[in-house]
C-alpha atoms as a PDB file:
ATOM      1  CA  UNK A   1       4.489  19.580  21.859  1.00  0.00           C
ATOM      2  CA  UNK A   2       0.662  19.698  21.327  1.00  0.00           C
ATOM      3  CA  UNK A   3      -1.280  22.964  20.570  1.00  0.00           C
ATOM      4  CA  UNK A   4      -5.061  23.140  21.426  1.00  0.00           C
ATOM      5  CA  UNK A   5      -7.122  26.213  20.964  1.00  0.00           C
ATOM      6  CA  UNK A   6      -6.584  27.916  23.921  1.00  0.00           C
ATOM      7  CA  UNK A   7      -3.632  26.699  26.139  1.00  0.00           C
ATOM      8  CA  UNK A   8      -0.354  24.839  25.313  1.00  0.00           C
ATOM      9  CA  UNK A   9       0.496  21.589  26.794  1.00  0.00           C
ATOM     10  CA  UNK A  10       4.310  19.973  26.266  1.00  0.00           C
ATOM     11  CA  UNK A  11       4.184  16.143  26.911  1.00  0.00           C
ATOM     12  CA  UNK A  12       7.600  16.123  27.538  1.00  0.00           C
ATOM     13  CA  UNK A  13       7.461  17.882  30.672  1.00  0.00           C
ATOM     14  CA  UNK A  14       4.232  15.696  31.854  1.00  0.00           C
ATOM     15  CA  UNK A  15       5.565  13.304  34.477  1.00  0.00           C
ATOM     16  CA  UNK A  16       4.000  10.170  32.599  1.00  0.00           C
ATOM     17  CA  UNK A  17       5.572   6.849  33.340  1.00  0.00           C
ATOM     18  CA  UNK A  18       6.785   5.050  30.344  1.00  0.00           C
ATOM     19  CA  UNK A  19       5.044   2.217  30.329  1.00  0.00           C
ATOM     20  CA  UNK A  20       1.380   4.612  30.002  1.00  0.00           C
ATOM     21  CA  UNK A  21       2.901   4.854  26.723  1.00  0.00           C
ATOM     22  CA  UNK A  22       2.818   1.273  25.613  1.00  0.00           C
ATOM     23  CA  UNK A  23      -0.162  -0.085  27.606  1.00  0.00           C
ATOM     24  CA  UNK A  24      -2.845   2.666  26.500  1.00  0.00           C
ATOM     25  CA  UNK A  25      -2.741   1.190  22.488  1.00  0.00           C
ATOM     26  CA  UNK A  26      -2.659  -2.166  23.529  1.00  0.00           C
ATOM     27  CA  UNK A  27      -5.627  -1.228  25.697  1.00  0.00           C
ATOM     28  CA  UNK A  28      -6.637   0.659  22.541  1.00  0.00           C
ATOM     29  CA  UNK A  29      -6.687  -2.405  20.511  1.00  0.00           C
ATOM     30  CA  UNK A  30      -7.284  -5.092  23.066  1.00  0.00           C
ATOM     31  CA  UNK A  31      -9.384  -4.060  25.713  1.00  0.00           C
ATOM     32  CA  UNK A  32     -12.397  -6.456  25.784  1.00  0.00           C
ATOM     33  CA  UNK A  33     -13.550  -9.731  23.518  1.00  0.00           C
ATOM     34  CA  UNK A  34     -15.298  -7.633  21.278  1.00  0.00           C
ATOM     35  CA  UNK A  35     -12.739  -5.361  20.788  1.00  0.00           C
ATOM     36  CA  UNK A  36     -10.205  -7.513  20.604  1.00  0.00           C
ATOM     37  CA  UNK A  37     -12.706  -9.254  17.607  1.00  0.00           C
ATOM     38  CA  UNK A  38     -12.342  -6.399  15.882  1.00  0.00           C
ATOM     39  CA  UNK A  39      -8.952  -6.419  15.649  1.00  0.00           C
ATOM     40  CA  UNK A  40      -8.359  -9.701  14.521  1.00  0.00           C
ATOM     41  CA  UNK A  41     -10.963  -9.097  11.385  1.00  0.00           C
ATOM     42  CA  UNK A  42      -9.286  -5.938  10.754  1.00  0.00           C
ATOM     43  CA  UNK A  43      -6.018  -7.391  10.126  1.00  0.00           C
ATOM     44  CA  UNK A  44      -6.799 -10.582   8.067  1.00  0.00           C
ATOM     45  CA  UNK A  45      -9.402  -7.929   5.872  1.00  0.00           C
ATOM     46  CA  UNK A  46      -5.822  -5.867   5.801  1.00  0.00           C
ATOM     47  CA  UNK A  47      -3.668  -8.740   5.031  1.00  0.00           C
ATOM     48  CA  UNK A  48      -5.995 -10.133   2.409  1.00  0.00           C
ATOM     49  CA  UNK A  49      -6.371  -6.300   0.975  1.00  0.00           C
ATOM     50  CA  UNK A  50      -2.746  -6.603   0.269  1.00  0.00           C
ATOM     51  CA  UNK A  51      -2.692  -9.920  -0.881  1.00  0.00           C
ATOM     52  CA  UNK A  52      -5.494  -8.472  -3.877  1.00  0.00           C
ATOM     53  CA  UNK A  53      -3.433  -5.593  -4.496  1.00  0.00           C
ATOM     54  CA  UNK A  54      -0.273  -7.355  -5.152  1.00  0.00           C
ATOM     55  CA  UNK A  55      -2.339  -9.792  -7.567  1.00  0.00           C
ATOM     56  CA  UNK A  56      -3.992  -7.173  -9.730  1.00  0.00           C
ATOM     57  CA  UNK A  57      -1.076  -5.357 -10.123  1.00  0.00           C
ATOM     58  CA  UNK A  58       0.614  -8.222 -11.215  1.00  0.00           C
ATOM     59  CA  UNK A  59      -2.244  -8.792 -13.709  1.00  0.00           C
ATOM     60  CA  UNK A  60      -2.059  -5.759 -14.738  1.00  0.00           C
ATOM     61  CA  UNK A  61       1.640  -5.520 -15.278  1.00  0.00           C
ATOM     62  CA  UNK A  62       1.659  -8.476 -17.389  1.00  0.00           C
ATOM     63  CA  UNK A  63      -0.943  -7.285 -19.449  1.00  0.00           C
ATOM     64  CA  UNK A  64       0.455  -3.933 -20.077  1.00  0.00           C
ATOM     65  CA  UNK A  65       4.251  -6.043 -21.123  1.00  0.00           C
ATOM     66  CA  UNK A  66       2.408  -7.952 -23.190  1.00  0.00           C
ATOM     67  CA  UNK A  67       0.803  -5.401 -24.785  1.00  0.00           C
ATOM     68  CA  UNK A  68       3.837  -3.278 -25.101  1.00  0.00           C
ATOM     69  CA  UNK A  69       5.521  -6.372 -27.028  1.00  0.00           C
ATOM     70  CA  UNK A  70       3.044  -7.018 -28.992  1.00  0.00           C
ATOM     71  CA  UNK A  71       2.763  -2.993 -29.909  1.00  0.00           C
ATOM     72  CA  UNK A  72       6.852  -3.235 -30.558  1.00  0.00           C
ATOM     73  CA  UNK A  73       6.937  -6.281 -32.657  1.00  0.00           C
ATOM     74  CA  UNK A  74       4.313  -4.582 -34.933  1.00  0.00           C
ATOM     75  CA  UNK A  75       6.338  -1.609 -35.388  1.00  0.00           C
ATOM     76  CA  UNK A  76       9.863  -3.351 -35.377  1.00  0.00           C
ATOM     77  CA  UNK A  77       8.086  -5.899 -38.678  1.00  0.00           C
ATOM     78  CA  UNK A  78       6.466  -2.495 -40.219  1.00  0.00           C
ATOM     79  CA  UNK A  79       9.603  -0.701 -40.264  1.00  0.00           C
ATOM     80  CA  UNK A  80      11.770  -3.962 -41.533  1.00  0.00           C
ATOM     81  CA  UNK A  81       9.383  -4.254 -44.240  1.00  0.00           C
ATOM     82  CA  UNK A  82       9.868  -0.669 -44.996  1.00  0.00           C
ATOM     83  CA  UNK A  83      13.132  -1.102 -45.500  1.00  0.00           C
ATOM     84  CA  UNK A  84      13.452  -4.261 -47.223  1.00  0.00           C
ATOM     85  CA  UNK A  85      11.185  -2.656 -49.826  1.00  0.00           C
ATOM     86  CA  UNK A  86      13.108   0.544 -49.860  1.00  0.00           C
ATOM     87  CA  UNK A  87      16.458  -1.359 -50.091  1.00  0.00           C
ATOM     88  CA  UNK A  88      14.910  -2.640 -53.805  1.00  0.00           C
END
């Protein structure tokens, strides 16, 4: 059900055929050259979008393990020296 401003309208009881409902996108999407132009660029800018995404945040992932490991090793060798010189 879709509410406008001033009057109601239920799609359900609209006697649309169902095939109005798959054609208008396609037209949507495909209707002439140039639109159908557009299409194509917008999904291989979307694919590639992706593509960038999923490499920087495997960059970044990597960087922040190796960071964190580094980080750990620090404090793991600080506190084993710590006690190696309290064990005296």
């Amino acid at each position: 059900m879709v509410i406008f401003l001033l009057f109601q309208l239920e799609v359900n009881t609209l006697d649309l055929p169902a095939q109005s409902f798959l054609i208008v996108p396609l037209q949507i999407f495909l209707g002439d050259g140039w639109t159908i132009c557009k299409t194509v660029i917008a999904f291989f800018v979307a694919a590639i979008a992706i593509q960038a995404t999923l490499w920087l945040i495997k960059i970044i992932s990597e960087t922040v393990v190796s960071a964190s490991q580094l980080l750990l090793s620090r404090i793991i060798s600080a506190t084993q020296h710590k006690r190696s010189w309290t064990a005296k």
